[in-house]
Protein backbone atom coordinates (compact mmCIF):
# COMPACT_ATOMS: atom_id res chain seq x y z
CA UNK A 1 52.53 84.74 73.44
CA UNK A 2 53.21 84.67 69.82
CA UNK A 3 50.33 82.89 69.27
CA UNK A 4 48.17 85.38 70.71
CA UNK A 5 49.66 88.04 68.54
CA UNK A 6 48.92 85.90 65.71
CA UNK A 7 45.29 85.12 66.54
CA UNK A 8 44.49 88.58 67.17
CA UNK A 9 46.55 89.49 64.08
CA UNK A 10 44.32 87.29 61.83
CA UNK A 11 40.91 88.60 63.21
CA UNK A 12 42.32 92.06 61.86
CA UNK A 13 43.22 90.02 58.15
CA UNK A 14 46.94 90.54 58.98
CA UNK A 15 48.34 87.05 58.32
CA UNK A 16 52.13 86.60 58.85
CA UNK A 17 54.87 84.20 56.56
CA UNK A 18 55.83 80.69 57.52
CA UNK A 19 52.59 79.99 59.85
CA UNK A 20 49.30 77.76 59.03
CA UNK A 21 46.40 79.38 59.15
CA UNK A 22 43.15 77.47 58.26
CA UNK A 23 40.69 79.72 55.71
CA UNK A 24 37.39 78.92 54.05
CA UNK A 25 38.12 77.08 50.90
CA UNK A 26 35.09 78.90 49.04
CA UNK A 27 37.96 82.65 50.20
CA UNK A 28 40.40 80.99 47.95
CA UNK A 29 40.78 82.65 44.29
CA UNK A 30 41.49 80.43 41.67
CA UNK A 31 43.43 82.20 38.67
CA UNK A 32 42.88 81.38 34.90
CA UNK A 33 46.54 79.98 34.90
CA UNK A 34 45.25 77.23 37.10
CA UNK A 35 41.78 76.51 36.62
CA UNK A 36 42.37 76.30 32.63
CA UNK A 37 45.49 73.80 32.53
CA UNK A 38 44.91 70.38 34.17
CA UNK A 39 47.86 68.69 35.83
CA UNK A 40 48.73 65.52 34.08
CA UNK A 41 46.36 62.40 35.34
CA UNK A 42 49.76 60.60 36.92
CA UNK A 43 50.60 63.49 39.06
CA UNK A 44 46.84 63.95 40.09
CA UNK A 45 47.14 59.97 40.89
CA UNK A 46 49.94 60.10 42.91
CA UNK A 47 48.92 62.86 45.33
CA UNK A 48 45.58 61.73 45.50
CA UNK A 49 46.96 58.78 46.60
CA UNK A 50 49.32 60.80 48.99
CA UNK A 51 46.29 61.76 50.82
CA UNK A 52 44.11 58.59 50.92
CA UNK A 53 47.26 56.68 52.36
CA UNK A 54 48.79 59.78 54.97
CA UNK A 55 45.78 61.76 55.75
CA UNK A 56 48.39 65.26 54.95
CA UNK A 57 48.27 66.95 51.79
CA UNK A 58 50.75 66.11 49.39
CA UNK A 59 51.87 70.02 49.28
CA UNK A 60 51.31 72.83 51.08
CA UNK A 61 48.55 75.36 49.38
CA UNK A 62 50.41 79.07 49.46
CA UNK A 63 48.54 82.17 48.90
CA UNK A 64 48.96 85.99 48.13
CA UNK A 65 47.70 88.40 50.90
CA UNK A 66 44.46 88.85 48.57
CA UNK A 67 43.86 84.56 48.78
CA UNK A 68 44.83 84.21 45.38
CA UNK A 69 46.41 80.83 45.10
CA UNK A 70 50.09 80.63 43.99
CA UNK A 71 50.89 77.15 44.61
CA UNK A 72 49.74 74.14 46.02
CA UNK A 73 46.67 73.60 43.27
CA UNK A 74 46.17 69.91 43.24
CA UNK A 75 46.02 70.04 47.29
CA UNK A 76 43.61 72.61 46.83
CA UNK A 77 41.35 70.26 44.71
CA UNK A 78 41.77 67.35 46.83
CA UNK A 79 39.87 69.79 50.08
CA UNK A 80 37.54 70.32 47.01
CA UNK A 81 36.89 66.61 46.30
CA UNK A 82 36.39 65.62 49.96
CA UNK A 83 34.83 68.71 50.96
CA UNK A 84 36.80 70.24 53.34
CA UNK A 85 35.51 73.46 53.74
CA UNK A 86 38.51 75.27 56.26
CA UNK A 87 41.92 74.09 54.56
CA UNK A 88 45.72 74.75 55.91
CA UNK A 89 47.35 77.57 54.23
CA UNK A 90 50.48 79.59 54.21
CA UNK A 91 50.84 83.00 53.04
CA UNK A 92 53.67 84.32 50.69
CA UNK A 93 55.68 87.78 51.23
């Protein structure tokens, strides 16, 4: 049943804390604070290779209620990379 609620929820934009919802990566707002520094090319590396050897993203990409992206940016360029269009996110409080 809580599913339901949730589906329904989401086609009304209401997303709730500590579920995955899956949202167009092109919804996702990128903030000067991430787009202008570049995580270092080891830590890139090593969740790049996360992905190519699990198939999961290395973290989980977290959100404000607005899709502004709060964590999770290196995961959010690997969807960009292999062009996954609907990625897994969580919303914060």
């Amino acid at each position: 049943m809580g599913k339901l609620i949730r589906g329904i929820k989401e086609l009304f934009g209401v997303y709730e804390t500590g579920y995955e919802y899956y949202v167009d990566i092109d919804d996702i707002e990128i903030t000067a604070q991430f787009s202008e520094s570049k995580p270092s090319f080891a830590k890139q590396e090593a969740k790049y290779n996360y992905y190519l050897k699990t198939g999961e993203l290395p973290a989980p990409i977290v959100l404000k209620r607005d899709f502004t992206l709060v964590d999770g940016y290196i995961s959010y360029l690997i969807c960009r990379s292999y062009e996954i269009n609907r990625v897994p996110v969580y919303f914060e409080e």
